[in-house]
C-alpha atoms as a PDB file:
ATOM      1  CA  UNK A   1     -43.633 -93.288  58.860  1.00  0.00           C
ATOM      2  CA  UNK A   2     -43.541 -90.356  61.083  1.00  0.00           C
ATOM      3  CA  UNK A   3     -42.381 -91.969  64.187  1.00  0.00           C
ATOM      4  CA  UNK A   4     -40.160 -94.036  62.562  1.00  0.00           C
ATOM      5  CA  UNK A   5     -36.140 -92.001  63.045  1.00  0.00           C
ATOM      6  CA  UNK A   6     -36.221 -90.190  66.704  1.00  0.00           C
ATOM      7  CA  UNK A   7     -38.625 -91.643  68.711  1.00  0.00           C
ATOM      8  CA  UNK A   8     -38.646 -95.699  68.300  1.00  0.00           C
ATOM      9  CA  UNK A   9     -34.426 -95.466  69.534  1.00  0.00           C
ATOM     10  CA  UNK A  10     -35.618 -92.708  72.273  1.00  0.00           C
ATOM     11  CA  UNK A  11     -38.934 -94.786  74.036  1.00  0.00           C
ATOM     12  CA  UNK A  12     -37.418 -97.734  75.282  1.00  0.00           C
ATOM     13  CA  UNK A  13     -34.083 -96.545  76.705  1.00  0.00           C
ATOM     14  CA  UNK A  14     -35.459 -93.430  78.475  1.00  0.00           C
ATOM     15  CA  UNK A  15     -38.982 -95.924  80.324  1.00  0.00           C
ATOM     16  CA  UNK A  16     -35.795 -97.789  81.396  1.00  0.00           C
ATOM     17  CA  UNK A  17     -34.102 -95.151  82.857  1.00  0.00           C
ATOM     18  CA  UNK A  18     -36.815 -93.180  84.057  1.00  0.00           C
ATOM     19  CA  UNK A  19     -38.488 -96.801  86.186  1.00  0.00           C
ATOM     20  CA  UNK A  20     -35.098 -97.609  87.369  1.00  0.00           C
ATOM     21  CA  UNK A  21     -34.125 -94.035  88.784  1.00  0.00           C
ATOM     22  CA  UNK A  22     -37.631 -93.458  90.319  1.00  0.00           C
ATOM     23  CA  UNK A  23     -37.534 -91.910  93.422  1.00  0.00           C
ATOM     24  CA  UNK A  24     -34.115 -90.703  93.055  1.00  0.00           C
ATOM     25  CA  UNK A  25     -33.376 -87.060  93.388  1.00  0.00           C
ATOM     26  CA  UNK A  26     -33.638 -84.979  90.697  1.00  0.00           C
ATOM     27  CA  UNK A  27     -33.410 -88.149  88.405  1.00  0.00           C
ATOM     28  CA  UNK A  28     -35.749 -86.470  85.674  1.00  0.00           C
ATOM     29  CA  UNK A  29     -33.393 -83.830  85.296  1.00  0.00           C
ATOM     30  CA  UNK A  30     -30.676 -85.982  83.745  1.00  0.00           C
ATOM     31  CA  UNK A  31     -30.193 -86.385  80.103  1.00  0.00           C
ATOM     32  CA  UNK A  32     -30.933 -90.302  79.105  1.00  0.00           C
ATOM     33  CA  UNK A  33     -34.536 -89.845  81.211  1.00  0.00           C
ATOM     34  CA  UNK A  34     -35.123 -86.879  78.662  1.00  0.00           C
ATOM     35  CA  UNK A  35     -34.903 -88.828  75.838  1.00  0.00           C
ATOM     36  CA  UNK A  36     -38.583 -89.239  74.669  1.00  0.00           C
ATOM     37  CA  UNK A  37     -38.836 -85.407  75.226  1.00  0.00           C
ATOM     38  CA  UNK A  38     -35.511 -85.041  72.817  1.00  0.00           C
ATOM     39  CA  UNK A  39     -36.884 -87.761  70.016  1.00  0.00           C
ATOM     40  CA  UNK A  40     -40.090 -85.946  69.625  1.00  0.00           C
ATOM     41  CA  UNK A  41     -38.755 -82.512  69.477  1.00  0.00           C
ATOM     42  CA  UNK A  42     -36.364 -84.037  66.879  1.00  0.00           C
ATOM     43  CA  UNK A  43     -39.686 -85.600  65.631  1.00  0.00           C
ATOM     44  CA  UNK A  44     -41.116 -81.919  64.582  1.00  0.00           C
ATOM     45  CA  UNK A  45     -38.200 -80.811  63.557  1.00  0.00           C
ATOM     46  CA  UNK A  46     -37.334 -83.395  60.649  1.00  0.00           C
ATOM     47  CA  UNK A  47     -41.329 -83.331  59.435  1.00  0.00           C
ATOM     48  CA  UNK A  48     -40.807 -79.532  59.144  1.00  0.00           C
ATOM     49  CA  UNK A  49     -37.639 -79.687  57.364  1.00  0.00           C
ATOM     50  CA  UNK A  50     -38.537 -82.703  55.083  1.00  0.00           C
ATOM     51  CA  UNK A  51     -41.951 -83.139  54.834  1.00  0.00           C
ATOM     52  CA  UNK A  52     -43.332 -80.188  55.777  1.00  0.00           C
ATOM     53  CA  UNK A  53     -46.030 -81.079  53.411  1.00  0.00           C
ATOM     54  CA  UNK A  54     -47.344 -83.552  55.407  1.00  0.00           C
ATOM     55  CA  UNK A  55     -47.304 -81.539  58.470  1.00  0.00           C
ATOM     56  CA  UNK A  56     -51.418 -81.490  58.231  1.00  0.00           C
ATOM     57  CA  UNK A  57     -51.185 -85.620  58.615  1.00  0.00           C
ATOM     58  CA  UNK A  58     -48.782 -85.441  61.148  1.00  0.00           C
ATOM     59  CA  UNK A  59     -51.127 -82.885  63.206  1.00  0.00           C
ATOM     60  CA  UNK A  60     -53.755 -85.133  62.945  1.00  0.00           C
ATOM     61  CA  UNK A  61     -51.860 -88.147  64.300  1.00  0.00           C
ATOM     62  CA  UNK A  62     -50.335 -86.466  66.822  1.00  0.00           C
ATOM     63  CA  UNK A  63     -53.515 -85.470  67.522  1.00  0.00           C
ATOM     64  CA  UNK A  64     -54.799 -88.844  68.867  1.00  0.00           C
ATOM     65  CA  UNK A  65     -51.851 -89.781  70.241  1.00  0.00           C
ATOM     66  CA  UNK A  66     -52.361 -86.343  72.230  1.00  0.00           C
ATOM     67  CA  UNK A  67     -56.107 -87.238  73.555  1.00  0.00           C
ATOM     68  CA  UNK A  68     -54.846 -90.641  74.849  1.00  0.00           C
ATOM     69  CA  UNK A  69     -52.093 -88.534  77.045  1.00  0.00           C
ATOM     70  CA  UNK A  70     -54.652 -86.602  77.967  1.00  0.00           C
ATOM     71  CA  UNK A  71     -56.546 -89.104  79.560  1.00  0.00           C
ATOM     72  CA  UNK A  72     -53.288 -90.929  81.431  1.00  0.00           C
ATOM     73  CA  UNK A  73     -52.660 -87.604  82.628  1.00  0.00           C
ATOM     74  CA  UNK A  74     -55.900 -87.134  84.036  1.00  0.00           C
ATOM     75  CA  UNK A  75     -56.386 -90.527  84.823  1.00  0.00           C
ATOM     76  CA  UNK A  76     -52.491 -90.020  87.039  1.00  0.00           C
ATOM     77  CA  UNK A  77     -53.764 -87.325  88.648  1.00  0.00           C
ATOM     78  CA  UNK A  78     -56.334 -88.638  90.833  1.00  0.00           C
ATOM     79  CA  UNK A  79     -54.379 -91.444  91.230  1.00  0.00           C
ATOM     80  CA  UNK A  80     -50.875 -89.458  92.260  1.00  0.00           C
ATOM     81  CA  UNK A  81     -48.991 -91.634  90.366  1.00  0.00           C
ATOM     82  CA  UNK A  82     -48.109 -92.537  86.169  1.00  0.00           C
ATOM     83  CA  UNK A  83     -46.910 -96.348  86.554  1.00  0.00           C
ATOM     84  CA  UNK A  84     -48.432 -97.582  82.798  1.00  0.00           C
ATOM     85  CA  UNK A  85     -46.659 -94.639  81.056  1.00  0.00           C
ATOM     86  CA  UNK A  86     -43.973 -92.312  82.343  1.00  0.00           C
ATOM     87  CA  UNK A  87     -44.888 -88.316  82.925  1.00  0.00           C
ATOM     88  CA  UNK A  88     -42.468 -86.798  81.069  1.00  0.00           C
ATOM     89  CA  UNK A  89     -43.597 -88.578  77.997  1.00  0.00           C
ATOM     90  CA  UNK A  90     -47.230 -87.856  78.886  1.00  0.00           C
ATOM     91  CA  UNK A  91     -46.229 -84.175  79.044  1.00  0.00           C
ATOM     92  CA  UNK A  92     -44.391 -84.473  76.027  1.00  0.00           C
ATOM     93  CA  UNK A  93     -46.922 -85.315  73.706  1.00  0.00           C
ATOM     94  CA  UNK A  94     -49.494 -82.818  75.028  1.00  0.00           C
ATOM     95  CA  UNK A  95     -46.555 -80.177  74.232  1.00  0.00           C
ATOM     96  CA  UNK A  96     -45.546 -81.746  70.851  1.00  0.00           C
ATOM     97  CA  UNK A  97     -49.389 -81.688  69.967  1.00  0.00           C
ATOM     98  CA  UNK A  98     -49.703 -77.510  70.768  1.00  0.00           C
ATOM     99  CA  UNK A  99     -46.242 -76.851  69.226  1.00  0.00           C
ATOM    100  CA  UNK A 100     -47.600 -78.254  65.915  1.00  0.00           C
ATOM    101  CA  UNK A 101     -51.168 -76.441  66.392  1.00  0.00           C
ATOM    102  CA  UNK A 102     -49.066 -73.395  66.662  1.00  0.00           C
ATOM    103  CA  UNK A 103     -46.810 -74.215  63.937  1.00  0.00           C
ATOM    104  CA  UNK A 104     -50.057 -75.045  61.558  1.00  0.00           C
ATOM    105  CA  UNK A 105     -52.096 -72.025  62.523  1.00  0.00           C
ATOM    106  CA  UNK A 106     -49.364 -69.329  62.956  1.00  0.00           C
ATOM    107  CA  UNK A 107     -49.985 -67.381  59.797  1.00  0.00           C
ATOM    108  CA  UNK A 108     -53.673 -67.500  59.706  1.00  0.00           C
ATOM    109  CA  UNK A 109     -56.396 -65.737  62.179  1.00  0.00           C
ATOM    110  CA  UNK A 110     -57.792 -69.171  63.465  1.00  0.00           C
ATOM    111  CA  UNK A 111     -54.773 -69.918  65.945  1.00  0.00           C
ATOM    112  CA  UNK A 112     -56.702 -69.044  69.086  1.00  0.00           C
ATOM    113  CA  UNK A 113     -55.419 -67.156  72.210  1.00  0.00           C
ATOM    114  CA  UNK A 114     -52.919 -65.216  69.470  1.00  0.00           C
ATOM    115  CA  UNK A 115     -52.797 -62.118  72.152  1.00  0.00           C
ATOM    116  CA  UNK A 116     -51.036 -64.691  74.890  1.00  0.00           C
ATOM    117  CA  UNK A 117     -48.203 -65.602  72.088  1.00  0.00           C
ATOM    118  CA  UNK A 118     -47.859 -62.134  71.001  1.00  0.00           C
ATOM    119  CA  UNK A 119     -47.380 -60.992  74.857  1.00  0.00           C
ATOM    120  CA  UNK A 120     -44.383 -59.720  75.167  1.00  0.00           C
ATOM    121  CA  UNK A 121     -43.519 -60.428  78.729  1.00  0.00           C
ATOM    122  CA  UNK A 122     -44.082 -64.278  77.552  1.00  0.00           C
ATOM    123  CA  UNK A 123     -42.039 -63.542  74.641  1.00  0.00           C
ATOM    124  CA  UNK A 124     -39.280 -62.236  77.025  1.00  0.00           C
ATOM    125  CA  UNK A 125     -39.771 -65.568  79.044  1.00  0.00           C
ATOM    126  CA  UNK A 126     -39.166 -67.885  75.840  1.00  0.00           C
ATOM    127  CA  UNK A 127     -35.815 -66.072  74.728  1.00  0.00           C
ATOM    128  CA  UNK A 128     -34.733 -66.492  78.410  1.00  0.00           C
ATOM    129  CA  UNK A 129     -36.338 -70.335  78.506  1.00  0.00           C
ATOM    130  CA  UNK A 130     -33.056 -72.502  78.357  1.00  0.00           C
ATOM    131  CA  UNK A 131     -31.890 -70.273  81.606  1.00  0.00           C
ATOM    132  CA  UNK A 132     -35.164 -70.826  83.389  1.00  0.00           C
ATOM    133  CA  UNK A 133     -34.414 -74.779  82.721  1.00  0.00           C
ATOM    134  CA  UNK A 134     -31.582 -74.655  83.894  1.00  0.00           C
ATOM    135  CA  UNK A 135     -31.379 -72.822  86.952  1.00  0.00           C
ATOM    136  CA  UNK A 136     -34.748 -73.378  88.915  1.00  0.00           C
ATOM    137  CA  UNK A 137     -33.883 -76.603  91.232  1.00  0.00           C
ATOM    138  CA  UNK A 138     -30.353 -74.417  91.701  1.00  0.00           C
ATOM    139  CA  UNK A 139     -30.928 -71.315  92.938  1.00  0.00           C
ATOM    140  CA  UNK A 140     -33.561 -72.541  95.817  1.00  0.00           C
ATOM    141  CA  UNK A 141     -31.469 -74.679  97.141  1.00  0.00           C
ATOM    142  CA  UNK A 142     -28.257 -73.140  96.689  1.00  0.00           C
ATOM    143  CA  UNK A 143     -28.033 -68.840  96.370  1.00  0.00           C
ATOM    144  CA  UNK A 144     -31.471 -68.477  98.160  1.00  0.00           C
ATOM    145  CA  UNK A 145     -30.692 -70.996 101.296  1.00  0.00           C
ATOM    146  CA  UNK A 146     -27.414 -70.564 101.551  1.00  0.00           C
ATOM    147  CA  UNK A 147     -26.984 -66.721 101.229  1.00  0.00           C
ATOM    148  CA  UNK A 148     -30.245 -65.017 101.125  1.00  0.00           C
ATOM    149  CA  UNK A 149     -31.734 -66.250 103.166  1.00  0.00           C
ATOM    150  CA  UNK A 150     -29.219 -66.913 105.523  1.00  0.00           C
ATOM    151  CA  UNK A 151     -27.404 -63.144 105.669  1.00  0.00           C
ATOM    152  CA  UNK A 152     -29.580 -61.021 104.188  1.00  0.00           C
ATOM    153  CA  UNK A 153     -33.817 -62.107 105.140  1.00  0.00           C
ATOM    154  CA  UNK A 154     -32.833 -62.034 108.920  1.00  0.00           C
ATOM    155  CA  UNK A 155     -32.309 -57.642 108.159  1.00  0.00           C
ATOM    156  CA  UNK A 156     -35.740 -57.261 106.820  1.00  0.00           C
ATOM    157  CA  UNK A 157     -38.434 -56.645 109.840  1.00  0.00           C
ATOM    158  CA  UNK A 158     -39.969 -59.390 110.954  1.00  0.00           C
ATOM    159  CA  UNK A 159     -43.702 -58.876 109.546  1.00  0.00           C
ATOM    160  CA  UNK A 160     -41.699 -60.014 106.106  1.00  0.00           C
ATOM    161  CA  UNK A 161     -39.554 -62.568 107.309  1.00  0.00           C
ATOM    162  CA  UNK A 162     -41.539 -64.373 109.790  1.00  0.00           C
ATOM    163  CA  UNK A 163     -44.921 -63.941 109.235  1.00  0.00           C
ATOM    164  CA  UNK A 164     -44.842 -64.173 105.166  1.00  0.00           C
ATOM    165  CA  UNK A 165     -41.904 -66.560 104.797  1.00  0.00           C
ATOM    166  CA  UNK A 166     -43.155 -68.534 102.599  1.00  0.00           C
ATOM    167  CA  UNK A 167     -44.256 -65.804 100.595  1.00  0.00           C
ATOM    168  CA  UNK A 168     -40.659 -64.280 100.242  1.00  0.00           C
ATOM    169  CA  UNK A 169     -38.921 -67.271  99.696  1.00  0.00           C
ATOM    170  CA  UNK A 170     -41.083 -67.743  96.061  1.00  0.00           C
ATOM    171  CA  UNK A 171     -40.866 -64.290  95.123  1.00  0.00           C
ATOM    172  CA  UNK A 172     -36.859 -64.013  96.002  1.00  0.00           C
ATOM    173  CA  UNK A 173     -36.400 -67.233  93.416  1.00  0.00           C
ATOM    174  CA  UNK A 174     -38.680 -66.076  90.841  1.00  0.00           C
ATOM    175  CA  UNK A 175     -36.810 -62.653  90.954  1.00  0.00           C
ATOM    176  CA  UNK A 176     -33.213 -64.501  91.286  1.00  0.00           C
ATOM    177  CA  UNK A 177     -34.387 -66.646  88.499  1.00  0.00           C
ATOM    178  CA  UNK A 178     -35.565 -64.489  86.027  1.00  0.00           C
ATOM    179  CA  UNK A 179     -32.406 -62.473  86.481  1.00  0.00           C
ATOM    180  CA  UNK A 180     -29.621 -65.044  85.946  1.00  0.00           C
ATOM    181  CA  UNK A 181     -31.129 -66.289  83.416  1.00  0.00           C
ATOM    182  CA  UNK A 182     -31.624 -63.440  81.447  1.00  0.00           C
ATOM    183  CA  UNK A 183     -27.910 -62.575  82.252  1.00  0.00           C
ATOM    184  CA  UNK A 184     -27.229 -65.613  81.423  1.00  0.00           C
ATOM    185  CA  UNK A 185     -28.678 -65.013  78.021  1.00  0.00           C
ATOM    186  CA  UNK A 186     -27.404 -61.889  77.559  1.00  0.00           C
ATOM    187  CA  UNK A 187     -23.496 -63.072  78.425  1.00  0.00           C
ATOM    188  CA  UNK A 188     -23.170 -66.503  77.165  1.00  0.00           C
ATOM    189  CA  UNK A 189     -26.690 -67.490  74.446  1.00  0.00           C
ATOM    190  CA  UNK A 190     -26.818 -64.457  72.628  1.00  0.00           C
ATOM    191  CA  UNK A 191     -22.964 -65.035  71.827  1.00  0.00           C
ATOM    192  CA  UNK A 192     -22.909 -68.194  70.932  1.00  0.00           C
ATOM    193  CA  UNK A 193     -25.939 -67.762  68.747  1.00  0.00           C
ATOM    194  CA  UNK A 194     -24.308 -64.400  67.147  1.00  0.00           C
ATOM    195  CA  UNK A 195     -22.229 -66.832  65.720  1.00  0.00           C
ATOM    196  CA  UNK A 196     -24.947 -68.382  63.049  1.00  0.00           C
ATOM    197  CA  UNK A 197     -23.816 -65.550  60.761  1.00  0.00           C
ATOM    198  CA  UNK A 198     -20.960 -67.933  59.968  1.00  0.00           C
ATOM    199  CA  UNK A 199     -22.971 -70.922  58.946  1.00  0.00           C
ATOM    200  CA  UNK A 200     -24.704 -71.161  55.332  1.00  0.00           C
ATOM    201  CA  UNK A 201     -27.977 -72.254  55.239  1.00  0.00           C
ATOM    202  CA  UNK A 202     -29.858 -74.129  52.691  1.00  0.00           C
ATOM    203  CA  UNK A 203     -32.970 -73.416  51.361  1.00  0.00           C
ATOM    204  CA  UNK A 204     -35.870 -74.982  52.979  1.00  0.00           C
ATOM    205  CA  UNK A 205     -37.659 -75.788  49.839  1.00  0.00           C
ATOM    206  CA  UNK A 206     -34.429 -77.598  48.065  1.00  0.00           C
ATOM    207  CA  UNK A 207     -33.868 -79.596  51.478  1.00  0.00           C
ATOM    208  CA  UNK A 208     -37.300 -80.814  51.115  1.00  0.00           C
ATOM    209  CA  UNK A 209     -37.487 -82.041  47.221  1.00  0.00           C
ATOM    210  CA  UNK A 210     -33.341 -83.855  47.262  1.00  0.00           C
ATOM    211  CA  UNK A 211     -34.614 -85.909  50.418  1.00  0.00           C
ATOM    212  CA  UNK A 212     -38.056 -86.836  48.667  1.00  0.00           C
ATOM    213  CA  UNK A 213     -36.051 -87.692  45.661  1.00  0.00           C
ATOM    214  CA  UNK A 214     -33.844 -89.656  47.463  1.00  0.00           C
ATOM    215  CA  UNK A 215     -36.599 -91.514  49.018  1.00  0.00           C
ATOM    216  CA  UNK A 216     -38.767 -91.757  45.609  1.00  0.00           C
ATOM    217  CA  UNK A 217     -41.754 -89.450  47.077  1.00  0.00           C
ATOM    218  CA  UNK A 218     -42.695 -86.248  45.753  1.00  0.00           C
ATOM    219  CA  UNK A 219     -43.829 -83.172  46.765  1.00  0.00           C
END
């Protein structure tokens, strides 16, 4: 029942896409290889609007499904390569499974490591998330090489930009990254999501019982 909407039209289409464009380029980047990523996001997202009170069941499947991606994962690593199932998805299940842990244990004291989600310099890094996404395989490759490091590294002595290359070259893209993103958050995010005062939302709890009706379950 629970895997029945997103993820059984997102699965086949996106192992398609993601076998046929191996080993091109930035390939996992595009949309239509993201799709089992999507689905299962969309996944949560429906159980917590409509049957959030079957989230419990759903944690436990997940749960399993979870363990088995656990063990491709592991099982890809020593091997360097995920042929029987594709990474992403791998990843995505291992994500969708603590998502839903956090979801579950949020509002009690049994959700451990609750200092590391209450850190607020992670806290800063989730509101600025979609930016991060976005822009880390640009700026290396684009602002850094082409203008950083081209014009400006060569100014700096050369115990920096010799000898600790390397070392600059990460921390210039973390720093470049964490600040266009958060401009970008600041400039273009936080406007467009200014505008939810418009909308009118329902309430959760009537959502919930008009689709159960509609599908003759209850509560």
């Amino acid at each position: 029942m629970f895997c029945e909407l997103p993820t059984a039209y997102c699965k086949l289409p996106t192992y398609l896409s993601q076998y046929l464009m191996s080993g091109i380029i930035m390939s996992n980047l595009l949309t239509f290889t993201c799709f089992d990523a999507f689905g299962l996001g969309a996944l949560l997202a429906w159980v917590m609007t409509y049957l959030k009170n079957k989230l419990a069941k759903f944690y436990l499947s997940i749960s399993a499904i979870a363990a088995i991606s656990t063990f491709f994962f592991v099982f890809g690593v020593f091997q360097q390569k995920w042929t029987i199932i594709p990474l992403r998805t791998i990843v995505s299940f291992m994500t969708l499974w603590t998502i839903t842990y956090i979801i579950i244990n949020r509002e009690t004291n049994s959700l451990k490591f609750k200092f590391i989600l209450n850190n607020k310099v992670l806290i800063f890094l989730g509101k600025i998330s979609y930016g991060l996404y976005l822009y880390h395989n640009i700026i290396p490759s684009t602002l850094n090489s082409k203008i950083i490091d081209k014009y400006l590294n060569p100014l700096l002595p050369d115990l920096f930009y010799k000898k600790y290359w390397g070392q600059l070259f990460l921390l210039e893209n973390i720093i470049l990254l964490i600040t266009i993103s958060w401009l970008s958050y600041i400039l273009i995010e936080k406007r467009f999501l200014n505008l939810k005062k418009y909308f009118e939302y329902k309430n959760e709890n009537s959502v919930q019982q008009k689709y159960l009706q509609k599908q003759g379950w209850t509560m």
